[in-house]
PDB file of N, CA and C in Angstrom:
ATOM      1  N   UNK A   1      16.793  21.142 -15.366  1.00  0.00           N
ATOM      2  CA  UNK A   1      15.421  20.658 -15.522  1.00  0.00           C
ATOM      3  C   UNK A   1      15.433  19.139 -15.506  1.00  0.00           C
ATOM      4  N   UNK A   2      14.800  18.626 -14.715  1.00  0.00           N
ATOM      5  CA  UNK A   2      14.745  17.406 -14.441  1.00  0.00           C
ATOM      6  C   UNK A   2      13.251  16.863 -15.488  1.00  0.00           C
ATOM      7  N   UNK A   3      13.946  15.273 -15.721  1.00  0.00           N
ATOM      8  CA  UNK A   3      12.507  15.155 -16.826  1.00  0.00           C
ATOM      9  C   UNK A   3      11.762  14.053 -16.075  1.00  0.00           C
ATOM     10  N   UNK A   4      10.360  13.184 -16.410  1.00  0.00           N
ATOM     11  CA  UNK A   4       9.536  12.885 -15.662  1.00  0.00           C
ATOM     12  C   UNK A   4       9.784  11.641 -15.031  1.00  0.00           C
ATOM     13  N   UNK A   5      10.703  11.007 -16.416  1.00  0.00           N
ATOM     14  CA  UNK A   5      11.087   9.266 -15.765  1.00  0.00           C
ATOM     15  C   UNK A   5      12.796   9.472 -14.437  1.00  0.00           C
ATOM     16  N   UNK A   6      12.806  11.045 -14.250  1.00  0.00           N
ATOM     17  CA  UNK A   6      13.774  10.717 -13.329  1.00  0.00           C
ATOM     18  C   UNK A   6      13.001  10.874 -12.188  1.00  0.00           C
ATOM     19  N   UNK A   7      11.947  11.684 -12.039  1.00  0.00           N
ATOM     20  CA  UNK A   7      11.149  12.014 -10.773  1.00  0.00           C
ATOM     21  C   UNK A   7      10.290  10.177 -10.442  1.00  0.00           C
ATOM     22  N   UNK A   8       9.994   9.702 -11.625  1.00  0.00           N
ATOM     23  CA  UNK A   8       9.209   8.466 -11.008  1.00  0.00           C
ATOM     24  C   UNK A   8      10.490   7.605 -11.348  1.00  0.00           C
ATOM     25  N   UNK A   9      10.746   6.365 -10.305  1.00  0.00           N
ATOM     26  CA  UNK A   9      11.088   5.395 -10.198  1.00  0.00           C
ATOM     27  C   UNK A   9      11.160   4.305 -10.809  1.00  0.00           C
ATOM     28  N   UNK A  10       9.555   4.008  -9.807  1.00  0.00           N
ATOM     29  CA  UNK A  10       8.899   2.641 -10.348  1.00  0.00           C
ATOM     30  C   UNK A  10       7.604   2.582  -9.562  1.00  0.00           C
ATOM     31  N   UNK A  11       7.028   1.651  -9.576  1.00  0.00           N
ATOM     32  CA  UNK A  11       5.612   1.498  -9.469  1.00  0.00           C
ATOM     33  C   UNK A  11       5.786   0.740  -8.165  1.00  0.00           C
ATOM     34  N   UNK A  12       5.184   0.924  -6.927  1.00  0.00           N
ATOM     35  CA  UNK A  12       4.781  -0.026  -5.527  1.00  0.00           C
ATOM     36  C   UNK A  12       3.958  -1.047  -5.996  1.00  0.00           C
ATOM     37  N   UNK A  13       4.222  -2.650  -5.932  1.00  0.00           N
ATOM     38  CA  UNK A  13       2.867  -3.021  -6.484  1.00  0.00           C
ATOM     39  C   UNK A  13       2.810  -4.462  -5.081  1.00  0.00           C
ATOM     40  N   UNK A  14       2.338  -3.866  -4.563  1.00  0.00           N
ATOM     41  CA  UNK A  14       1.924  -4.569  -3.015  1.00  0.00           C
ATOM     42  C   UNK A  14       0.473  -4.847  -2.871  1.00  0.00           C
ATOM     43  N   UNK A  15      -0.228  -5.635  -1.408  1.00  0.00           N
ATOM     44  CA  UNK A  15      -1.666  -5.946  -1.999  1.00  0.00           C
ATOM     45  C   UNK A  15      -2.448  -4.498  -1.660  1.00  0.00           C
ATOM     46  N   UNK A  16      -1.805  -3.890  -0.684  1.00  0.00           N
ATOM     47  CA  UNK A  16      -2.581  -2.774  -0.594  1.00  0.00           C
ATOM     48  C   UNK A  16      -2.998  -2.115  -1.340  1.00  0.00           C
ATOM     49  N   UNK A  17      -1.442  -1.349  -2.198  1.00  0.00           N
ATOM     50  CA  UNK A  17      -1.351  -0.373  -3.426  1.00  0.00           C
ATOM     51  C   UNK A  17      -2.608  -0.950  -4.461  1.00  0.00           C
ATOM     52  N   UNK A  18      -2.444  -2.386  -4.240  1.00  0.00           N
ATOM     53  CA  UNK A  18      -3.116  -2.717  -5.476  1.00  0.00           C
ATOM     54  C   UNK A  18      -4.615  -2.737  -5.042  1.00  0.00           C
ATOM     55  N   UNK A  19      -5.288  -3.156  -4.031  1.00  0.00           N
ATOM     56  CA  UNK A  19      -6.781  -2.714  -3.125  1.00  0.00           C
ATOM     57  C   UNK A  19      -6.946  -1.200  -3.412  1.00  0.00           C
ATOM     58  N   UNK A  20      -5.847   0.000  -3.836  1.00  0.00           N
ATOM     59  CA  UNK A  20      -6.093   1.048  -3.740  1.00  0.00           C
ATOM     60  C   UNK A  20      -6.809   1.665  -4.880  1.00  0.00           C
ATOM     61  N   UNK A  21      -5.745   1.091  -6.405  1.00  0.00           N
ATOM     62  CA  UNK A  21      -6.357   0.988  -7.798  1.00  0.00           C
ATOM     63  C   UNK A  21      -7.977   0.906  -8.312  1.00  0.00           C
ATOM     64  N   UNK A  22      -8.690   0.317  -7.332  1.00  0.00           N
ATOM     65  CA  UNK A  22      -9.778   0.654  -7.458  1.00  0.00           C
ATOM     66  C   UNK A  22     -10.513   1.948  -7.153  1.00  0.00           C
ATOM     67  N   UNK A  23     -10.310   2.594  -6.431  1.00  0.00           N
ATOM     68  CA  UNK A  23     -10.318   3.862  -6.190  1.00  0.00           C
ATOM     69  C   UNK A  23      -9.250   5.046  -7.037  1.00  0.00           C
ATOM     70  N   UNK A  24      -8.757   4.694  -7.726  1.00  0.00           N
ATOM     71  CA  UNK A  24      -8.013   5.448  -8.897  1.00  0.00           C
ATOM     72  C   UNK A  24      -7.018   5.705  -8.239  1.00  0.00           C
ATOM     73  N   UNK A  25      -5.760   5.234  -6.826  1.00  0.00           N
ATOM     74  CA  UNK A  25      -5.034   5.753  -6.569  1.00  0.00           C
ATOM     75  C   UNK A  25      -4.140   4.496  -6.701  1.00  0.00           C
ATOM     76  N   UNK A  26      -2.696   5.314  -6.574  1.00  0.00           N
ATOM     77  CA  UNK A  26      -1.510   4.618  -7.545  1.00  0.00           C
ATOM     78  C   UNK A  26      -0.410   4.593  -6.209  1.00  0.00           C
ATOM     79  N   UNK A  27       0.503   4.036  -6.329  1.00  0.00           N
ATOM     80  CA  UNK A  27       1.614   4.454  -5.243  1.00  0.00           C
ATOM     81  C   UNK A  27       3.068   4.039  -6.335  1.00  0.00           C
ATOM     82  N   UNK A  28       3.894   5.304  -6.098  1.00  0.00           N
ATOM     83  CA  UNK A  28       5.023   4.939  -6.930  1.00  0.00           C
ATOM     84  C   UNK A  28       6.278   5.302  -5.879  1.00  0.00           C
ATOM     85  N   UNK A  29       7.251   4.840  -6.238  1.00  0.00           N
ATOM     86  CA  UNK A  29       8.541   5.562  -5.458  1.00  0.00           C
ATOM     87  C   UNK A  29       9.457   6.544  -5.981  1.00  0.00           C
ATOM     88  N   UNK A  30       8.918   7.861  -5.616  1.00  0.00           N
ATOM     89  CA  UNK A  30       9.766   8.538  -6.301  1.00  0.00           C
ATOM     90  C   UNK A  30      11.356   9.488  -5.772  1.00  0.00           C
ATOM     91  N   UNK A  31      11.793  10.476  -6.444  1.00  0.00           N
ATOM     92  CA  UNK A  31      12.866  10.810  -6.642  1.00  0.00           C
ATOM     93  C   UNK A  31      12.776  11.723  -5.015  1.00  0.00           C
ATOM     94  N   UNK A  32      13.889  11.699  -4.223  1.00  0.00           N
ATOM     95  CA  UNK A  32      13.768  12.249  -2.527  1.00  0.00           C
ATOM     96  C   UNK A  32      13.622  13.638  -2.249  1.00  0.00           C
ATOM     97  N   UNK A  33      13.929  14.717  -3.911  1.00  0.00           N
ATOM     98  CA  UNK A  33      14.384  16.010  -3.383  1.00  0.00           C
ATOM     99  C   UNK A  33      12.645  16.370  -4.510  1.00  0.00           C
ATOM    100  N   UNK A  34      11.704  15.371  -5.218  1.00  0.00           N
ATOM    101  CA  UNK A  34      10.740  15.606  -5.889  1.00  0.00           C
ATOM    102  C   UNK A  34       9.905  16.430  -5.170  1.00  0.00           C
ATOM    103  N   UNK A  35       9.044  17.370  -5.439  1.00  0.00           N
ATOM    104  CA  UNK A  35       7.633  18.017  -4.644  1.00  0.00           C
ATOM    105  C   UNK A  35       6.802  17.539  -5.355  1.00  0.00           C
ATOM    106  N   UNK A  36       5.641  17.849  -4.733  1.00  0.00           N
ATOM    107  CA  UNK A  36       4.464  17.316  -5.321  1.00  0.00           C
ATOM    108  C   UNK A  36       4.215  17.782  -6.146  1.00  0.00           C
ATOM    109  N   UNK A  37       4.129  19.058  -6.717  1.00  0.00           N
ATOM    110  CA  UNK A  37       3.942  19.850  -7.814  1.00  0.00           C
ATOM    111  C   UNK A  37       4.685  18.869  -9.245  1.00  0.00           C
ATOM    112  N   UNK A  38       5.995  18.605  -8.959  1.00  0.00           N
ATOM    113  CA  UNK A  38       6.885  18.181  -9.485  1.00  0.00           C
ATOM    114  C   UNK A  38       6.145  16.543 -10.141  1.00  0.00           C
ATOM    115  N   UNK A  39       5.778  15.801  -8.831  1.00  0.00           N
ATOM    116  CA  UNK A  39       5.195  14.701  -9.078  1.00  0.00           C
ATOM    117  C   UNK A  39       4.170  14.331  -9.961  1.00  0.00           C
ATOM    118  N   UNK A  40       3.066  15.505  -9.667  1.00  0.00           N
ATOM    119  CA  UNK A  40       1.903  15.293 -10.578  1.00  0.00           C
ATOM    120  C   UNK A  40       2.209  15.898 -11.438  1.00  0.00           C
ATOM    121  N   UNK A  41       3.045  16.400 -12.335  1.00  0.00           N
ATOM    122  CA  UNK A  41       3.041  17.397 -13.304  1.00  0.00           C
ATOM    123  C   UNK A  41       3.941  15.837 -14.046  1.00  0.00           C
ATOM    124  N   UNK A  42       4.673  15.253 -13.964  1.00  0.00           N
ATOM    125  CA  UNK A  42       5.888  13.833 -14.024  1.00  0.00           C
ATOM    126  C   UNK A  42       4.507  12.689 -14.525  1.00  0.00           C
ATOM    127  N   UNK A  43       3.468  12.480 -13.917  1.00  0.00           N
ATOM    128  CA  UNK A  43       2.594  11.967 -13.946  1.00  0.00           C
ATOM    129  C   UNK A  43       1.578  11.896 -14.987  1.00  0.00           C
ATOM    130  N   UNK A  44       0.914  13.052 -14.826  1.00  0.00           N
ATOM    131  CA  UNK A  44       0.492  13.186 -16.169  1.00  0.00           C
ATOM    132  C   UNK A  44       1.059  13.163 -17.470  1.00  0.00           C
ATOM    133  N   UNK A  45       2.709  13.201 -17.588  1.00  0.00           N
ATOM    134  CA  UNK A  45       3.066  13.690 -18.514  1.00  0.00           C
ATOM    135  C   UNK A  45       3.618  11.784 -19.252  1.00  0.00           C
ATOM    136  N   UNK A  46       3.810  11.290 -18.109  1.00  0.00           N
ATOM    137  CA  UNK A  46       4.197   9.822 -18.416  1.00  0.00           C
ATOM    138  C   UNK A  46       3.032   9.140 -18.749  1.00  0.00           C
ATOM    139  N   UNK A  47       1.909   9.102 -18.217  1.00  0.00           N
ATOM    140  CA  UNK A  47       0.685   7.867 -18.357  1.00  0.00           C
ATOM    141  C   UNK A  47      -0.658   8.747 -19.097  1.00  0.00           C
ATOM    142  N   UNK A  48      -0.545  10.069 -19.340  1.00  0.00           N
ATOM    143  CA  UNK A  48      -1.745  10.790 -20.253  1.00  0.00           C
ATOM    144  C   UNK A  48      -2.934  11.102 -19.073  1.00  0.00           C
ATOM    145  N   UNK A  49      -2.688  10.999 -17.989  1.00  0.00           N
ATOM    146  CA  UNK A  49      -3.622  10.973 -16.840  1.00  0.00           C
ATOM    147  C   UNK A  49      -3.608  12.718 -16.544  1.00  0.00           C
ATOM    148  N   UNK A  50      -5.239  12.458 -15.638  1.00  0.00           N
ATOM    149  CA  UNK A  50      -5.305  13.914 -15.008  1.00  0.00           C
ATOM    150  C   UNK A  50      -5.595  13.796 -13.214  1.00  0.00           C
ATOM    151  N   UNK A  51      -4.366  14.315 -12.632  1.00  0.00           N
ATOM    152  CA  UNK A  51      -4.246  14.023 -11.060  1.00  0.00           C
ATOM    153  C   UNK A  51      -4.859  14.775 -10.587  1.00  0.00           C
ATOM    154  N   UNK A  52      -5.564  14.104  -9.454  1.00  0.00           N
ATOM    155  CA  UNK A  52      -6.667  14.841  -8.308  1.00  0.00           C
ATOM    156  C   UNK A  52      -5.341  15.612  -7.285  1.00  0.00           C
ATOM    157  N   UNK A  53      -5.088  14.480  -6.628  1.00  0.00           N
ATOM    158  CA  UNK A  53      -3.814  14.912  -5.448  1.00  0.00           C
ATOM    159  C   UNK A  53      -2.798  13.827  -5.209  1.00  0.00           C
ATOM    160  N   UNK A  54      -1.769  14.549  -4.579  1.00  0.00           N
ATOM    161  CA  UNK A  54      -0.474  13.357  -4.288  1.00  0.00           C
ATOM    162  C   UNK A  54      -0.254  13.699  -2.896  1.00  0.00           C
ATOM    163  N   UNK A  55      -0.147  12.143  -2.267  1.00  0.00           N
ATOM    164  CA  UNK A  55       0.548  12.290  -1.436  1.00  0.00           C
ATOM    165  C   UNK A  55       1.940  11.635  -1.033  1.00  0.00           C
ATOM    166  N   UNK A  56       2.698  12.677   0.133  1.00  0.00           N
ATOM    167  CA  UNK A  56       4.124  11.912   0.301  1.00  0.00           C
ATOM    168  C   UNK A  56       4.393  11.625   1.136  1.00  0.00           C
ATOM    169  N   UNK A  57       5.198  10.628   1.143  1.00  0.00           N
ATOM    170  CA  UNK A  57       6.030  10.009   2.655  1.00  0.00           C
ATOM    171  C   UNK A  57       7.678   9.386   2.326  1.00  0.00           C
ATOM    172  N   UNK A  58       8.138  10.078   3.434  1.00  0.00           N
ATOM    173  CA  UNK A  58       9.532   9.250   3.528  1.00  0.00           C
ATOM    174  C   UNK A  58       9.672   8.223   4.159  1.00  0.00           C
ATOM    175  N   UNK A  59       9.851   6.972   3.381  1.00  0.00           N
ATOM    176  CA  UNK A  59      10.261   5.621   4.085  1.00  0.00           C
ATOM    177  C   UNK A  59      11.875   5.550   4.636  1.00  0.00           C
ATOM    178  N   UNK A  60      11.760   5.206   5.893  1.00  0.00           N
ATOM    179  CA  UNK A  60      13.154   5.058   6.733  1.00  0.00           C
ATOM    180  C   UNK A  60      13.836   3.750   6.107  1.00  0.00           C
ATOM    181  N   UNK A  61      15.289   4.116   5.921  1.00  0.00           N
ATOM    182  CA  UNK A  61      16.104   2.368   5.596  1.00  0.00           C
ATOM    183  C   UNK A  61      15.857   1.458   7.092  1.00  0.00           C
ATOM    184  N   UNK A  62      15.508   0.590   6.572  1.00  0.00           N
ATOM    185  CA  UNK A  62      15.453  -1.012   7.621  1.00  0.00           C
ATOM    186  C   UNK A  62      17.229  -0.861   8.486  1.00  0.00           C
ATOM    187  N   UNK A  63      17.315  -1.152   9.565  1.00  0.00           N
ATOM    188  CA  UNK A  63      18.924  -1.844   9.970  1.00  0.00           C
ATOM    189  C   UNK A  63      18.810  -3.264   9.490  1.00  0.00           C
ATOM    190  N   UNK A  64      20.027  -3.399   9.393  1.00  0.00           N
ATOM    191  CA  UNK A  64      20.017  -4.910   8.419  1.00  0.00           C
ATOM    192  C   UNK A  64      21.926  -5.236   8.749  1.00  0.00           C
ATOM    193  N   UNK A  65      21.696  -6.579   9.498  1.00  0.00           N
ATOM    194  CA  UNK A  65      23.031  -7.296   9.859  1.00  0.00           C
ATOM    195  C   UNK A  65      23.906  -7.688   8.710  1.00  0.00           C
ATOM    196  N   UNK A  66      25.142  -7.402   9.040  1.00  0.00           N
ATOM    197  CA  UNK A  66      26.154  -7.861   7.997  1.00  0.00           C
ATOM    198  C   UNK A  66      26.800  -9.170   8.266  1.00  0.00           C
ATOM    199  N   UNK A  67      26.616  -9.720   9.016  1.00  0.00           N
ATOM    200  CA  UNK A  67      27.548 -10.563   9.155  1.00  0.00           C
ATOM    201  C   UNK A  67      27.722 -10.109  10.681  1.00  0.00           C
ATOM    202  N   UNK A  68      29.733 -10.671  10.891  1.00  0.00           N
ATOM    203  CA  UNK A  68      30.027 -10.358  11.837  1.00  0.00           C
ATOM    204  C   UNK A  68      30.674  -8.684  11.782  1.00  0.00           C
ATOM    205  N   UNK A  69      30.038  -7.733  10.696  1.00  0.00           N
ATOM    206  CA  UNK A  69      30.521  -6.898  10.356  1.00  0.00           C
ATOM    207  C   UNK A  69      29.456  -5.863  12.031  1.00  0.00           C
ATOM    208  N   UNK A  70      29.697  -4.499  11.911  1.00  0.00           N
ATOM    209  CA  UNK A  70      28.319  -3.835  12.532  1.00  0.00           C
ATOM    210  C   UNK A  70      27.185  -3.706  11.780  1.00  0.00           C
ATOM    211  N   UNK A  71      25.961  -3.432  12.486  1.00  0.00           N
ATOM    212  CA  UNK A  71      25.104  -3.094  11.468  1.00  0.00           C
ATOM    213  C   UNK A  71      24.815  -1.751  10.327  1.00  0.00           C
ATOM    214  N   UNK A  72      24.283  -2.695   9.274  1.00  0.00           N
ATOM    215  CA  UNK A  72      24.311  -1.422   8.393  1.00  0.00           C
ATOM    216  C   UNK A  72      23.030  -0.743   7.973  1.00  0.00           C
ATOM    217  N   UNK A  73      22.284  -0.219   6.986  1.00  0.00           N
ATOM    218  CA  UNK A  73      21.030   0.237   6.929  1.00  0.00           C
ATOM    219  C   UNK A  73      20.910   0.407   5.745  1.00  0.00           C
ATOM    220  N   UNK A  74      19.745   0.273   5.173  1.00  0.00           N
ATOM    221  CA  UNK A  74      19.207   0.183   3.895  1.00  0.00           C
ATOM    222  C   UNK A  74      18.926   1.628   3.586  1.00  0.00           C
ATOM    223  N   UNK A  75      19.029   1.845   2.135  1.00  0.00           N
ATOM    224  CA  UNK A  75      18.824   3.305   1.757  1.00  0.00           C
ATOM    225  C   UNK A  75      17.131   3.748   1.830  1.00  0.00           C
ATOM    226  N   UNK A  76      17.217   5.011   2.265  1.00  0.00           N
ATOM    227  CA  UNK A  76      15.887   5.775   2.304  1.00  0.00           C
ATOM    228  C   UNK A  76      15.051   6.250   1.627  1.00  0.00           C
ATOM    229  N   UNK A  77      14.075   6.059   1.274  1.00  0.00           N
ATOM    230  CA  UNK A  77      13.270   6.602  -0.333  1.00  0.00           C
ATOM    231  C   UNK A  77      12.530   7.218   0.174  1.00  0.00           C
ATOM    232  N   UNK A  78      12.082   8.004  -1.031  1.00  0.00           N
ATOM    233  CA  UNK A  78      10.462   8.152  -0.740  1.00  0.00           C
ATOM    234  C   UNK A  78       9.307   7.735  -1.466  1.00  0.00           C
ATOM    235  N   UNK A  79       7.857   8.021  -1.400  1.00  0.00           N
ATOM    236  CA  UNK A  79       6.794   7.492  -1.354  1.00  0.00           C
ATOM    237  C   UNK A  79       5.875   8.152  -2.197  1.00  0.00           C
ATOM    238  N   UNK A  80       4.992   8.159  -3.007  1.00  0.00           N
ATOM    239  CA  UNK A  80       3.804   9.271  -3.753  1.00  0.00           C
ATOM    240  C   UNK A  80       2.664   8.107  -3.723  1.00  0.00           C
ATOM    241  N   UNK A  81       1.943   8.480  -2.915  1.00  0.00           N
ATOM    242  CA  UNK A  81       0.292   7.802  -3.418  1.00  0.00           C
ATOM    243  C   UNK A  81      -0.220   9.222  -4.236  1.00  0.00           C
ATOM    244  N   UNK A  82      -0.581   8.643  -5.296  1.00  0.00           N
ATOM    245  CA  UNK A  82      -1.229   9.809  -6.614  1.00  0.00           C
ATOM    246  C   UNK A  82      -2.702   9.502  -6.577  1.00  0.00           C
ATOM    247  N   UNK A  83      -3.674  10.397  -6.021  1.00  0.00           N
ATOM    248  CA  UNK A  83      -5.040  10.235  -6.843  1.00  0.00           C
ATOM    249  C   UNK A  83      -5.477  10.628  -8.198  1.00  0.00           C
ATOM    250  N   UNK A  84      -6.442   9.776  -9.004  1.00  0.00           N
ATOM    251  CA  UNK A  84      -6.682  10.462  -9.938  1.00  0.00           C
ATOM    252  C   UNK A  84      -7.889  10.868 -10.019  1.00  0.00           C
ATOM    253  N   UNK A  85      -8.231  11.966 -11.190  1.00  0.00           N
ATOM    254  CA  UNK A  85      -9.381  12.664 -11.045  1.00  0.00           C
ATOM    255  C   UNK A  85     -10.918  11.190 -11.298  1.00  0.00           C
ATOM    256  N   UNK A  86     -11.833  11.681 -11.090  1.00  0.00           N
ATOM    257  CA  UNK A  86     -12.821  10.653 -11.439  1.00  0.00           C
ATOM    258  C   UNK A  86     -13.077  10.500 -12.928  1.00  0.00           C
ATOM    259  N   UNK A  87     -13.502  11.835 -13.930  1.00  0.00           N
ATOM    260  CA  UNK A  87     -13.038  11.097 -15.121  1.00  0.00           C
ATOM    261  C   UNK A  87     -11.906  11.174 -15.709  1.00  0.00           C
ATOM    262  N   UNK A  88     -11.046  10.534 -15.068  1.00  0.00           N
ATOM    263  CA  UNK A  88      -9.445  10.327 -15.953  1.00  0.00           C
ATOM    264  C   UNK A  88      -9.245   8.977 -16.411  1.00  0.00           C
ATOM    265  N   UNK A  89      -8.748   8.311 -16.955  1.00  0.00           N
ATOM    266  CA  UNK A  89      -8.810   6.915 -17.881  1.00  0.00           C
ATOM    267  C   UNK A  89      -7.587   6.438 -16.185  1.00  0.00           C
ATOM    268  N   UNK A  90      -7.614   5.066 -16.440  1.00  0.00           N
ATOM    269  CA  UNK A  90      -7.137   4.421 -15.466  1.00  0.00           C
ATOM    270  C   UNK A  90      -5.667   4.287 -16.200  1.00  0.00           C
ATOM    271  N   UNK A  91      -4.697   3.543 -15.375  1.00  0.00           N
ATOM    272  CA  UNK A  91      -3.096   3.645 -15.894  1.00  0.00           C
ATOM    273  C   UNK A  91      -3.021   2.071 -15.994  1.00  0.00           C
ATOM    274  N   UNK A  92      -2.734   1.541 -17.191  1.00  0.00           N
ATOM    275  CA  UNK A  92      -2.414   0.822 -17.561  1.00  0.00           C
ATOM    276  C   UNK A  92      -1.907  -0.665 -17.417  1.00  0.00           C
ATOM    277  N   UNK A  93      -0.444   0.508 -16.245  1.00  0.00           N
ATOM    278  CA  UNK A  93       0.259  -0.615 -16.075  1.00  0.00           C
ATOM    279  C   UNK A  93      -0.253  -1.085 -14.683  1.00  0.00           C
ATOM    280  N   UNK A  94      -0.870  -1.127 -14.261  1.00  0.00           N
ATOM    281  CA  UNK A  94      -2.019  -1.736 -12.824  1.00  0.00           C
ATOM    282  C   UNK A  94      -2.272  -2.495 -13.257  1.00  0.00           C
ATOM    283  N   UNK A  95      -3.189  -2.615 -14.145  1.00  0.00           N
ATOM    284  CA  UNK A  95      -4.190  -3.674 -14.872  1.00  0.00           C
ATOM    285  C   UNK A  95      -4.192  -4.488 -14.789  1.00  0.00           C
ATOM    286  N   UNK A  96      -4.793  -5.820 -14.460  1.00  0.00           N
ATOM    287  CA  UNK A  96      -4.826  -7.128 -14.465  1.00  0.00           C
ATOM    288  C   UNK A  96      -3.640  -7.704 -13.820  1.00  0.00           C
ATOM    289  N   UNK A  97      -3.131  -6.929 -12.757  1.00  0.00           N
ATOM    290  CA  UNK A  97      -2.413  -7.519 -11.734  1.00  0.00           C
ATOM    291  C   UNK A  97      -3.432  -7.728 -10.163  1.00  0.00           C
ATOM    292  N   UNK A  98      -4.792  -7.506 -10.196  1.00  0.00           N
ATOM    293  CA  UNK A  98      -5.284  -7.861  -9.195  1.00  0.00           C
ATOM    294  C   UNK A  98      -5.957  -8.946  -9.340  1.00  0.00           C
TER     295      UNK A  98
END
């Protein structure tokens, strides 16, 4: 049984993600083998929130030069944009970063 702070990461906090917060949606990076089920259930259980829907995406590693080595590649994650319901309290740690 996996517990919730291994399924979430950390928080995306880019200008988009953060344009998104107004609309109650979140973007975090989470764990690669997570489902969504998994995600929003991780979610609510970390921030007291009630999730509308999640969505996922796998981000590809960048190639990235070593030197005069070959090239190598950055590791692959993945992605959760989380909606939340309309009356659910907002998450916290967003706040007053826009």
């Amino acid at each position: 049984m996996t517990k919730a702070y291994d399924i979430i990461k950390r928080p995306i906090i880019t200008e988009q993600s953060m344009e998104q917060t107004e609309m109650k949606r979140y973007t975090f990076e989470v764990d690669k083998t997570a489902n969504k089920i998994e995600i929003a259930k991780a979610i609510e259980e970390i921030f007291g929130v009630k999730v509308a829907k999640v969505n996922t995406l796998h981000v590809q590693g960048k190639m990235k030069r070593m030197g005069a080595q070959p090239a190598g590649r950055r590791a692959s994650w993945k992605k959760a944009v989380v909606t939340l319901t309309a009356d659910s309290k907002s998450i916290e740690l967003f706040e007053g970063m826009v």
